[in-house]
N, C-alpha and C. Protein backbone atom coordinates (compact mmCIF):
# COMPACT_ATOMS: atom_id res chain seq x y z
N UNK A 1 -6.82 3.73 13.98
CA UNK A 1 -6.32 2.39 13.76
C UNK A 1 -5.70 2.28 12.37
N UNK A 2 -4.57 1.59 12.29
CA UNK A 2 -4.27 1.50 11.25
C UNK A 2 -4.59 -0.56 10.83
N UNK A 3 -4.38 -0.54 9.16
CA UNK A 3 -4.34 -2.10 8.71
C UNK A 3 -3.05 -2.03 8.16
N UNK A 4 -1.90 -2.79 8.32
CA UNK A 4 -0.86 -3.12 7.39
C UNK A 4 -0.98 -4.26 6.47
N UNK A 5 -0.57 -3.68 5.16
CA UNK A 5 -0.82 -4.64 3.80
C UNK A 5 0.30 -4.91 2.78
N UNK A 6 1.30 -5.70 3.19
CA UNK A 6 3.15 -5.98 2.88
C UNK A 6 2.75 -6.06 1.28
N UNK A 7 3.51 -6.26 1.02
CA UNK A 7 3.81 -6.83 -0.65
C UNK A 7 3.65 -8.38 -0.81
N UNK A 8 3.99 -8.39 -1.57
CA UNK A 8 3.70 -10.01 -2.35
C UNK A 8 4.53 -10.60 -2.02
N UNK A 9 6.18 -10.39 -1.73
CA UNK A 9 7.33 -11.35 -1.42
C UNK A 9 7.27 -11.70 0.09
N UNK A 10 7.63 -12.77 0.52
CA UNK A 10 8.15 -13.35 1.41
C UNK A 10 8.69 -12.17 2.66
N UNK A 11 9.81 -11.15 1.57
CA UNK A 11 10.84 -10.20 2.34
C UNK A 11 9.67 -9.04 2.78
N UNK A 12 8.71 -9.20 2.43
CA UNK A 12 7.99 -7.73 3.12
C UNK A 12 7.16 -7.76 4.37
N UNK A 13 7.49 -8.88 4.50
CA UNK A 13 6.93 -9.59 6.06
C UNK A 13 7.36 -8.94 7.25
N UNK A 14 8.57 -9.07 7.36
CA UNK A 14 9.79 -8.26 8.44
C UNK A 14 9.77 -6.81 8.35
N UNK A 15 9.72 -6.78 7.16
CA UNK A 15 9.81 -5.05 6.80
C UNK A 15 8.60 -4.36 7.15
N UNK A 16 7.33 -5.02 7.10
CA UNK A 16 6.17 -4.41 7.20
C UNK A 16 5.82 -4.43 9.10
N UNK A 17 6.55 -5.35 9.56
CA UNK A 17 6.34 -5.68 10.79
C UNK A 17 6.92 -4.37 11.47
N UNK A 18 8.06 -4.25 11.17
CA UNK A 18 8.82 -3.23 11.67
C UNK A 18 8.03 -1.78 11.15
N UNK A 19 7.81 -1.51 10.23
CA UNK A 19 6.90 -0.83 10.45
C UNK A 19 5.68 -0.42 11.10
N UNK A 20 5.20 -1.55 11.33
CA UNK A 20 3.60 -1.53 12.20
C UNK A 20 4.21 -1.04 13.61
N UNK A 21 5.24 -1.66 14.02
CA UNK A 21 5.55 -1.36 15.94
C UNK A 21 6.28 -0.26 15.42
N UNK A 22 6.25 0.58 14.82
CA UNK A 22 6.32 2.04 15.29
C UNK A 22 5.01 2.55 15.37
N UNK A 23 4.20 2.58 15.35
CA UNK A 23 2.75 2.81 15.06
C UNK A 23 2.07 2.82 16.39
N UNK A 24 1.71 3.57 17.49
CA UNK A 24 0.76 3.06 18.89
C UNK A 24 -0.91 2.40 18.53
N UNK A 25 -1.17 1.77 19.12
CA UNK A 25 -2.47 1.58 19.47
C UNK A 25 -2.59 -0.07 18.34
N UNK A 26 -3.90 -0.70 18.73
CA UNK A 26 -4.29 -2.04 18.29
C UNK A 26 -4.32 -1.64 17.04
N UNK A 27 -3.17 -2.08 16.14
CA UNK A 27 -3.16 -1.92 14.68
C UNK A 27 -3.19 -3.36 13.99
N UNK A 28 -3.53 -3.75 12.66
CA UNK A 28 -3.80 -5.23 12.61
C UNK A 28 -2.48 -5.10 11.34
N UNK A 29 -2.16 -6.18 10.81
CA UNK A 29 -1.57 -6.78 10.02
C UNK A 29 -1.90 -7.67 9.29
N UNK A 30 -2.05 -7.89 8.10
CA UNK A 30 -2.39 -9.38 7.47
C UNK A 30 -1.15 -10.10 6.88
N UNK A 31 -1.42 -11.70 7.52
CA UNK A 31 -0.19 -12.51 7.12
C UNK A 31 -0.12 -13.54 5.84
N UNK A 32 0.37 -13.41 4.60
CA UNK A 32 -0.65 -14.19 3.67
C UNK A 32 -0.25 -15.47 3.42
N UNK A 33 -1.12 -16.42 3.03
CA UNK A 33 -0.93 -17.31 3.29
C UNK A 33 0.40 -17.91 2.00
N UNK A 34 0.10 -17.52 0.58
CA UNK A 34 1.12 -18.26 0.24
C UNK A 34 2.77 -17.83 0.64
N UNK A 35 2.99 -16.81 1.50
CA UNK A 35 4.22 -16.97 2.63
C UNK A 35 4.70 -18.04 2.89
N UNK A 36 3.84 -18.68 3.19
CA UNK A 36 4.13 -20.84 3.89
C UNK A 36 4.86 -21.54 2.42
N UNK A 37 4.54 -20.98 1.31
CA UNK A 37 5.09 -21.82 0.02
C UNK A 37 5.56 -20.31 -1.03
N UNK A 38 5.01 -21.39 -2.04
CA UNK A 38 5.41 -20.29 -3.01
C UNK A 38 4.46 -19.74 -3.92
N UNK A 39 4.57 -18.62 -4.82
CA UNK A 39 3.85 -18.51 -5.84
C UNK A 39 3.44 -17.16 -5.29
N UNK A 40 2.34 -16.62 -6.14
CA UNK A 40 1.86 -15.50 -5.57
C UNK A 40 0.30 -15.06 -4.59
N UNK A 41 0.47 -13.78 -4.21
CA UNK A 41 -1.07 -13.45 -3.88
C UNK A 41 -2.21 -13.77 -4.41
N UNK A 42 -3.07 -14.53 -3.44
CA UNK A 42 -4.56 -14.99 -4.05
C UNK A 42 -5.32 -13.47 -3.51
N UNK A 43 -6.02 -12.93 -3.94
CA UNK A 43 -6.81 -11.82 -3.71
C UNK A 43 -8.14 -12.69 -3.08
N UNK A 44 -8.38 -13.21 -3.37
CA UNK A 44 -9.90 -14.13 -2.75
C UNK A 44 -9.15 -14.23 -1.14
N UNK A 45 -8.33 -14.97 -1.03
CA UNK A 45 -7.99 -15.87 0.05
C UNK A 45 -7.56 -14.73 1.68
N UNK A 46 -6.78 -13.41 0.98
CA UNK A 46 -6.55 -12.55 1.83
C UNK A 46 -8.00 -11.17 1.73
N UNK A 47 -8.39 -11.39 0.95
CA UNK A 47 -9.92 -10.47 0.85
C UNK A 47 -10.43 -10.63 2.09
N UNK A 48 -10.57 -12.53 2.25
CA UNK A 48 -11.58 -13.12 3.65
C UNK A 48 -11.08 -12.74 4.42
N UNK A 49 -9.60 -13.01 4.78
CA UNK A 49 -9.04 -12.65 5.75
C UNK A 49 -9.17 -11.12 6.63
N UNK A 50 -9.10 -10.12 5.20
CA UNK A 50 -9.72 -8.53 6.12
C UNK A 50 -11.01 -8.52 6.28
N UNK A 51 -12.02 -9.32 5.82
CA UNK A 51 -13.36 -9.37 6.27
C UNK A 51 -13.79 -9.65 7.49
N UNK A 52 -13.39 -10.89 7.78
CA UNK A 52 -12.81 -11.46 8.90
C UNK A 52 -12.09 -10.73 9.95
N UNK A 53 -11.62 -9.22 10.36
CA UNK A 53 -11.02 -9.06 10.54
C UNK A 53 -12.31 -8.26 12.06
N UNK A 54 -13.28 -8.09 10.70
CA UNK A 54 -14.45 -7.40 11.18
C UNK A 54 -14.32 -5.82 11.64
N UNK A 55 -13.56 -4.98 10.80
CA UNK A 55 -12.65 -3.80 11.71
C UNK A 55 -14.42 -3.00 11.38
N UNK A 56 -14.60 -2.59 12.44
CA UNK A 56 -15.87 -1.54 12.85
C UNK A 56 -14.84 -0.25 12.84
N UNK A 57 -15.63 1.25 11.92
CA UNK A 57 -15.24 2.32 12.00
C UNK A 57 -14.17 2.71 10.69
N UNK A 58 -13.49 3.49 10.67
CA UNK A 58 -12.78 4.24 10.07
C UNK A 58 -11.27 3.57 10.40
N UNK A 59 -10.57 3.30 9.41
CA UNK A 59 -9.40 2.46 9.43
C UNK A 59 -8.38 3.53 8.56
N UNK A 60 -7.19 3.39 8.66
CA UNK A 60 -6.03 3.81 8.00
C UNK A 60 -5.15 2.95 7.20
N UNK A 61 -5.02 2.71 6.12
CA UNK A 61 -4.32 1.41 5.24
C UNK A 61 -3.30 2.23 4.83
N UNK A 62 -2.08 0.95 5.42
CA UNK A 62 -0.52 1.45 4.76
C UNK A 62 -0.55 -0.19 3.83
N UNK A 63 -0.61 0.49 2.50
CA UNK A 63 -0.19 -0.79 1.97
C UNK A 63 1.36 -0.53 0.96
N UNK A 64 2.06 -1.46 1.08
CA UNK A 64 3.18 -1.71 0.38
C UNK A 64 2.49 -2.47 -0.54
N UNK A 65 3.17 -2.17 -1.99
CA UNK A 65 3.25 -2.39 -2.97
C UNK A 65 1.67 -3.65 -3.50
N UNK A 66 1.43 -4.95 -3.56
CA UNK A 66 0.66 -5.54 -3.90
C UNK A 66 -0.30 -5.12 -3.01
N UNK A 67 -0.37 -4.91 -1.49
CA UNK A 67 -1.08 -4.58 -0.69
C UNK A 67 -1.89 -3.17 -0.95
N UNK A 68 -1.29 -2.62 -2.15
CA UNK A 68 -1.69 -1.41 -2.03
C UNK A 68 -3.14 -2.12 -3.03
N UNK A 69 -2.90 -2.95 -3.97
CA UNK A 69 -4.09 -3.34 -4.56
C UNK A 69 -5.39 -4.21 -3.58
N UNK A 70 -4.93 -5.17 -2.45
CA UNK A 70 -5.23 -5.73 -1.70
C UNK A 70 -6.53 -4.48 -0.85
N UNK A 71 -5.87 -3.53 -0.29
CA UNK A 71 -6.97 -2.44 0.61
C UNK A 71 -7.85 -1.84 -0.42
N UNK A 72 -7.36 -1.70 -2.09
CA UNK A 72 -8.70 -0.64 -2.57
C UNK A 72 -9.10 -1.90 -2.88
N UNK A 73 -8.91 -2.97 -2.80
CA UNK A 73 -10.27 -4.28 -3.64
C UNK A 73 -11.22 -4.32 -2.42
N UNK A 74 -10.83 -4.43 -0.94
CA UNK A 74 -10.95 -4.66 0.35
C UNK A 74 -12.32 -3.52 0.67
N UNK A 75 -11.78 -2.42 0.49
CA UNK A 75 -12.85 -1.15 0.32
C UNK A 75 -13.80 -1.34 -0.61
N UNK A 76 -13.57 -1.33 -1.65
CA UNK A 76 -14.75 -1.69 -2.64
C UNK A 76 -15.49 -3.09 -2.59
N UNK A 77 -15.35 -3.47 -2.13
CA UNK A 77 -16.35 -4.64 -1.63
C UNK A 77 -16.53 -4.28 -0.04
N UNK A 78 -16.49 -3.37 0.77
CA UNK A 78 -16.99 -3.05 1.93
C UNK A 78 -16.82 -3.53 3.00
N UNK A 79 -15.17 -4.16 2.83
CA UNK A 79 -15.00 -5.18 4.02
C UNK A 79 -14.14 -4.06 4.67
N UNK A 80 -13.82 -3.10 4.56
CA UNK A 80 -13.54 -2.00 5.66
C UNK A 80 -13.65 -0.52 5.08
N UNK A 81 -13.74 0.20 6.07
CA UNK A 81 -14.25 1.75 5.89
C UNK A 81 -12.72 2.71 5.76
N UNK A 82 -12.19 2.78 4.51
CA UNK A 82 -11.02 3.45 4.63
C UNK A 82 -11.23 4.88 4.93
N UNK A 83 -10.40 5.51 6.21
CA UNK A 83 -9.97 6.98 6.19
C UNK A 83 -9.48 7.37 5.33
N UNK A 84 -7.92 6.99 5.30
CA UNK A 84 -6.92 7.63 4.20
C UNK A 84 -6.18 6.14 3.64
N UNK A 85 -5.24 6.24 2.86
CA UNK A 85 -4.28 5.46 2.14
C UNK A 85 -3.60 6.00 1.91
N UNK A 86 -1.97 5.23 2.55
CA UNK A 86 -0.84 5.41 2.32
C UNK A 86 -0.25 4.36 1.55
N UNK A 87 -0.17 4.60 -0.17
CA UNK A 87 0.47 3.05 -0.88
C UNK A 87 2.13 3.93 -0.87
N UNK A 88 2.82 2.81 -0.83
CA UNK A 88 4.43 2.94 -0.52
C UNK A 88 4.53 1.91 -1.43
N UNK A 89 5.35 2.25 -2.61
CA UNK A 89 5.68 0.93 -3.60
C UNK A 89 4.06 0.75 -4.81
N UNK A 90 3.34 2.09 -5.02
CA UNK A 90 2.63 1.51 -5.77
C UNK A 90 2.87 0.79 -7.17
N UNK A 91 2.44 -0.51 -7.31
CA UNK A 91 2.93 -1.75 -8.37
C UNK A 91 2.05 -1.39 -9.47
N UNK A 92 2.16 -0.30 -10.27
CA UNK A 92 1.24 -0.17 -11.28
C UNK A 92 1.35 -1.08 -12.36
N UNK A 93 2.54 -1.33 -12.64
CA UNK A 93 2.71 -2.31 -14.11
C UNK A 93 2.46 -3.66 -13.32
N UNK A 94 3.44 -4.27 -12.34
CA UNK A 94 3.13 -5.11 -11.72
C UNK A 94 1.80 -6.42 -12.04
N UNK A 95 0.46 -4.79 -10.86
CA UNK A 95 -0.77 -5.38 -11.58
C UNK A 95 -1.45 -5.21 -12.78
N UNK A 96 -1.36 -4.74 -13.52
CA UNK A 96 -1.57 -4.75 -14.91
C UNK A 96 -1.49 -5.62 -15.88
N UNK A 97 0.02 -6.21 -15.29
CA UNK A 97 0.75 -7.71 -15.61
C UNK A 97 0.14 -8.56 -15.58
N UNK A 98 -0.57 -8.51 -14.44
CA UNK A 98 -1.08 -10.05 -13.98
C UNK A 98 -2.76 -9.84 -14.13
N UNK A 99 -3.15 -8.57 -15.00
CA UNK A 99 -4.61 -8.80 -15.65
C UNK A 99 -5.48 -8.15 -14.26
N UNK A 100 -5.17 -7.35 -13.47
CA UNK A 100 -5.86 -7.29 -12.43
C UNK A 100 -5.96 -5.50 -12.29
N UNK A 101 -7.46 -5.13 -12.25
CA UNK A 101 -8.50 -3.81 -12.73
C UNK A 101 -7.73 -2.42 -12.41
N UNK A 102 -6.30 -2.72 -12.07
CA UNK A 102 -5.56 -1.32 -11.42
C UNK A 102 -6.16 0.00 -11.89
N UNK A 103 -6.62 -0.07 -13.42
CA UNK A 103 -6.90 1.46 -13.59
C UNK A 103 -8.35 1.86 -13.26
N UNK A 104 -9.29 0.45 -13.14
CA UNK A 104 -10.78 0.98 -12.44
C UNK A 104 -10.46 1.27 -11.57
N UNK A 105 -9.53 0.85 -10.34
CA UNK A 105 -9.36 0.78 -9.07
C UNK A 105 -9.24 2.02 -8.61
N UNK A 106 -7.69 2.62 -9.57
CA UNK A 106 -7.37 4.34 -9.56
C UNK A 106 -9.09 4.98 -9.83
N UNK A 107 -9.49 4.50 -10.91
CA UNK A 107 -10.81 5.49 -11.45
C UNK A 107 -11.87 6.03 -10.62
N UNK A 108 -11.94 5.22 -9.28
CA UNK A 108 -12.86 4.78 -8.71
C UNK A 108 -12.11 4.78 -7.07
N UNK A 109 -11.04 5.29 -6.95
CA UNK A 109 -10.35 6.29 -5.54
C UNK A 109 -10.69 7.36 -4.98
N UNK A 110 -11.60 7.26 -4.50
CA UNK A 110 -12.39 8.89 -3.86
C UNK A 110 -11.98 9.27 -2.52
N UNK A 111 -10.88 8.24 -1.84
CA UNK A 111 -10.54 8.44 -0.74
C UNK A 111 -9.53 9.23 -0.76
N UNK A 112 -8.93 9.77 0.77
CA UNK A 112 -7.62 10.58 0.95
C UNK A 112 -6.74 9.43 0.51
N UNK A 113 -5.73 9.93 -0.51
CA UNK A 113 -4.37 9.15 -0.24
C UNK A 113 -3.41 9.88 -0.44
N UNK A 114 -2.76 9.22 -0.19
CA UNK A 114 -0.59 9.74 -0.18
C UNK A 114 -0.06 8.12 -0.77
N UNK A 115 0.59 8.72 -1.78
CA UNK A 115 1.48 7.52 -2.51
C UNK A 115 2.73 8.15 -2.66
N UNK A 116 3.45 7.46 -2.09
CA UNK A 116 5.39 7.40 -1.72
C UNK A 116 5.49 6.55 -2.90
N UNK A 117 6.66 6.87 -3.75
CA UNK A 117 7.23 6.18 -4.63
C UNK A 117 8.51 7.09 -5.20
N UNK A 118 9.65 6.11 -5.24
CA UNK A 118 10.85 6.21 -5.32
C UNK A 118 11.16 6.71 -6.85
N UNK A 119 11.83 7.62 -6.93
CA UNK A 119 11.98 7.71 -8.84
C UNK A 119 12.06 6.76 -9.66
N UNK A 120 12.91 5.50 -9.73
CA UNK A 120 12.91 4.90 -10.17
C UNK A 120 12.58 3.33 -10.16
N UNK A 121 11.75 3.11 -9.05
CA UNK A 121 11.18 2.13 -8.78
C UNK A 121 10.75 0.96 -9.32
N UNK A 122 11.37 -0.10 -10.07
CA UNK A 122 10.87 -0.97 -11.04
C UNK A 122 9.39 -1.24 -10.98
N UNK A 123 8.71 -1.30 -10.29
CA UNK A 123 7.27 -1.61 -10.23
C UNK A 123 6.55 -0.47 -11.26
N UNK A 124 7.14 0.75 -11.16
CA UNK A 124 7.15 2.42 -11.57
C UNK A 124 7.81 3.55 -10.94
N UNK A 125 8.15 4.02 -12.01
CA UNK A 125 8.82 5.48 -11.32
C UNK A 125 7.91 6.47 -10.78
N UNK A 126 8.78 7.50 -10.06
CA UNK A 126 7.45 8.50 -9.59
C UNK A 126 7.09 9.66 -10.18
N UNK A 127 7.77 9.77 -11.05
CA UNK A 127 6.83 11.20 -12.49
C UNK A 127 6.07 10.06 -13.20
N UNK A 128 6.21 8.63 -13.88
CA UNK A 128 5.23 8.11 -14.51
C UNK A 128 4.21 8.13 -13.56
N UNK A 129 4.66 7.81 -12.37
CA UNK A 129 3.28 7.26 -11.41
C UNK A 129 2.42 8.44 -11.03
N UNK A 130 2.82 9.15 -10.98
CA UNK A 130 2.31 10.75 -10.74
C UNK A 130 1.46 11.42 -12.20
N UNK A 131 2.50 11.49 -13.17
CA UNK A 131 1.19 11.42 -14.68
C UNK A 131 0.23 10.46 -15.21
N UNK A 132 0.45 9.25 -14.42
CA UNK A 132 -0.95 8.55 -14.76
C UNK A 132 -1.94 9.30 -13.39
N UNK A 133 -1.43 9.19 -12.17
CA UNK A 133 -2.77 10.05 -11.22
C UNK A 133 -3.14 11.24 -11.96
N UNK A 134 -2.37 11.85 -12.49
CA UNK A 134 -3.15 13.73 -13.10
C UNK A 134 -3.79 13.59 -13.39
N UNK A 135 -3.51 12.38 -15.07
CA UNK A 135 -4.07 11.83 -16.28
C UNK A 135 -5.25 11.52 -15.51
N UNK A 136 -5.61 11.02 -14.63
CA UNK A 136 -7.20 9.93 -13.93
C UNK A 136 -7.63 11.44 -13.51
N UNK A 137 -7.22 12.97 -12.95
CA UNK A 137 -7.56 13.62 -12.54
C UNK A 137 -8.25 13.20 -11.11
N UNK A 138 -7.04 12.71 -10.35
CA UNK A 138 -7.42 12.18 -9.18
C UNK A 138 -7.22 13.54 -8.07
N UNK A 139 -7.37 13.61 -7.01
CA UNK A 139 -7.39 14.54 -6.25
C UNK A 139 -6.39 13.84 -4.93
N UNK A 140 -5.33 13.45 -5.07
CA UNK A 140 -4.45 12.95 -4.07
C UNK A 140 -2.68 13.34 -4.05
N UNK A 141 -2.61 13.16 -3.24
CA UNK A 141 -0.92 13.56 -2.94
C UNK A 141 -0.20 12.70 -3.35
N UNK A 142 1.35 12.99 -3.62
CA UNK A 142 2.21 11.78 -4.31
C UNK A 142 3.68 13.01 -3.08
N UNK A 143 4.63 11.95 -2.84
CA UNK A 143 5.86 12.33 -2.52
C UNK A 143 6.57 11.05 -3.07
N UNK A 144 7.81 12.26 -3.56
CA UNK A 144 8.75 11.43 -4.06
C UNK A 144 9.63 10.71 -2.92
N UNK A 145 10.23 9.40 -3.01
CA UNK A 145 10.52 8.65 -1.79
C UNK A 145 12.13 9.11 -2.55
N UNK A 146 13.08 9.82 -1.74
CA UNK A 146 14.46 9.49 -2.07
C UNK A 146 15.42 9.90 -0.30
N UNK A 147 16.06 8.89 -0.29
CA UNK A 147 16.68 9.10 0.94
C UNK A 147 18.50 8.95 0.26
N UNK A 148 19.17 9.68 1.21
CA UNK A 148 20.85 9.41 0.95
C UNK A 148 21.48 7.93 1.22
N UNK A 149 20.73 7.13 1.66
CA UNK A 149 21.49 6.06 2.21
C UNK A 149 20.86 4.53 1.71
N UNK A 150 19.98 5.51 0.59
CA UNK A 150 19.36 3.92 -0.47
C UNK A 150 19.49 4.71 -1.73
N UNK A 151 19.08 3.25 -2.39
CA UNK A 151 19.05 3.56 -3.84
C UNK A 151 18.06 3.86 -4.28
N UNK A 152 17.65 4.58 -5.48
CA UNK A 152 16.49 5.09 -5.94
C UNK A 152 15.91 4.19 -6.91
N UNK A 153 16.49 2.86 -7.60
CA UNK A 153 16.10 2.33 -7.92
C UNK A 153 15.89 0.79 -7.80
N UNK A 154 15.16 0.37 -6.63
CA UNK A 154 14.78 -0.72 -6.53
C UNK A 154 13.20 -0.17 -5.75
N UNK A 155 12.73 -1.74 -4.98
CA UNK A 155 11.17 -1.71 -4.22
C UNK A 155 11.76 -1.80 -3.28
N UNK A 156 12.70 -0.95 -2.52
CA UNK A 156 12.98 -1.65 -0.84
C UNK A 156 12.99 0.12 -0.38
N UNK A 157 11.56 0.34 0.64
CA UNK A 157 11.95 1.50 1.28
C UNK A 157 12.36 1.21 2.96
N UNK A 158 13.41 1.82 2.90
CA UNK A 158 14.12 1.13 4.77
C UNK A 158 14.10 2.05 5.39
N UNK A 159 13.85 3.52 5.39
CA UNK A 159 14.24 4.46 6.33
C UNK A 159 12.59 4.35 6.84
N UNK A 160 12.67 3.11 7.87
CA UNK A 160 11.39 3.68 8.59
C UNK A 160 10.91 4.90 9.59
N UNK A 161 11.75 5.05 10.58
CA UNK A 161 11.65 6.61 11.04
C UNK A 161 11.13 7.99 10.21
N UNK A 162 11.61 7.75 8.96
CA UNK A 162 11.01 8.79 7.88
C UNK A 162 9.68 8.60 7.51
N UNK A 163 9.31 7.07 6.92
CA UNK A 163 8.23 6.61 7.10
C UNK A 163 7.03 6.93 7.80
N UNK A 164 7.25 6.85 9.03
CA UNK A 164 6.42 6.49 9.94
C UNK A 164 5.94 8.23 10.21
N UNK A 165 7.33 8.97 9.99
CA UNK A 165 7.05 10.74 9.86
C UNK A 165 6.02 11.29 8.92
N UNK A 166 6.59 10.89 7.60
CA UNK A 166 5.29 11.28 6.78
C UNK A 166 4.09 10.23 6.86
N UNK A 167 3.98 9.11 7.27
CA UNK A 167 2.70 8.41 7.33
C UNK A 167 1.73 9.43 8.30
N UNK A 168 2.22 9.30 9.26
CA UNK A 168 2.02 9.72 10.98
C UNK A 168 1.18 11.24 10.36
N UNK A 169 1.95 12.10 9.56
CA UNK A 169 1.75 13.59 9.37
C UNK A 169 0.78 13.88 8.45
N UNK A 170 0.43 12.90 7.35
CA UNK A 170 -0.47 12.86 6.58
C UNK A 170 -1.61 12.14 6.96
N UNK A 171 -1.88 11.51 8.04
CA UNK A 171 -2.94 11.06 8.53
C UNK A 171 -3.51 11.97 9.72
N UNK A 172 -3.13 12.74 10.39
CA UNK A 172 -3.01 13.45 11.40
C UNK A 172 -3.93 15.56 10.82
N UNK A 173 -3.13 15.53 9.11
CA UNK A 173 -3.65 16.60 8.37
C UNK A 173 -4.96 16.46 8.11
């Protein structure tokens, strides 16, 4: 089973959707609430929501970018049993910005993950994002996200077919 966990904007709604229906089997999604208005992610408000979700067993989290903070807070408080993690868009400065534990979070990652991130990714690039994991002496995979038909520097990854290839292949290893 997988959980999908979009980003913070409005626009990662569609994008994350389309991602999930490539995916077989009862996979969940969370929809957040300040979507309906404005402003940003409450971490309390979508926390309940995966609690609530009640997922029994071993789960797979694709989180995009804020979401990627959303599943390790989610895990560490025990509201689901992560297999692996796939963060796509990890927002390292992002959350840092906004005062929120990113580097306990890394410190304290004992799970499988794979983090996709684009070279130049405003959130972070992927050699910084990759020398802060060494630096933590984490034990996880990083691929660099670069496709011919996007840019390398923004948060928008679109080649889902590729996606869904290395998600699919690194959960499967």
């Amino acid at each position: 089973m997988y959980l999908f966990l979009p980003g913070n904007t409005k626009d990662h709604k569609e994008w994350c959707e389309s991602l999930k229906s490539v995916f077989e089997g009862n996979n969940q999604m969370i929809y957040y609430d300040h979507w309906k208005g404005q402003g940003n992610i409450v971490w309390d408000t979508e926390l309940e929501k995966i609690k609530n979700l009640n997922i029994k067993g071993k789960v797979n989290v694709v989180g995009k970018s804020a979401g990627c903070i959303l599943g390790m807070k989610a895990h560490n408080l025990g509201y689901i049993d992560v297999n692996k993690y796939i963060f796509i868009g990890f927002p390292y400065y992002w959350a840092k910005q906004r005062g929120d534990n990113v580097d306990e979070l890394l410190d304290n990652l004992k799970t499988d993950s794979l983090f996709i991130q684009k070279p130049n990714d405003p959130v972070i690039g992927y050699e910084e994002l990759n020398t802060i994991l060494k630096n933590k002496y984490l034990d996880v995979s990083t691929l660099r996200y670069e496709r011919v038909t996007e840019s390398n520097n923004n948060h928008n990854y679109e080649d889902i077919q590729y996606l869904y290839k290395i998600i699919s292949g690194f959960v499967k290893s």
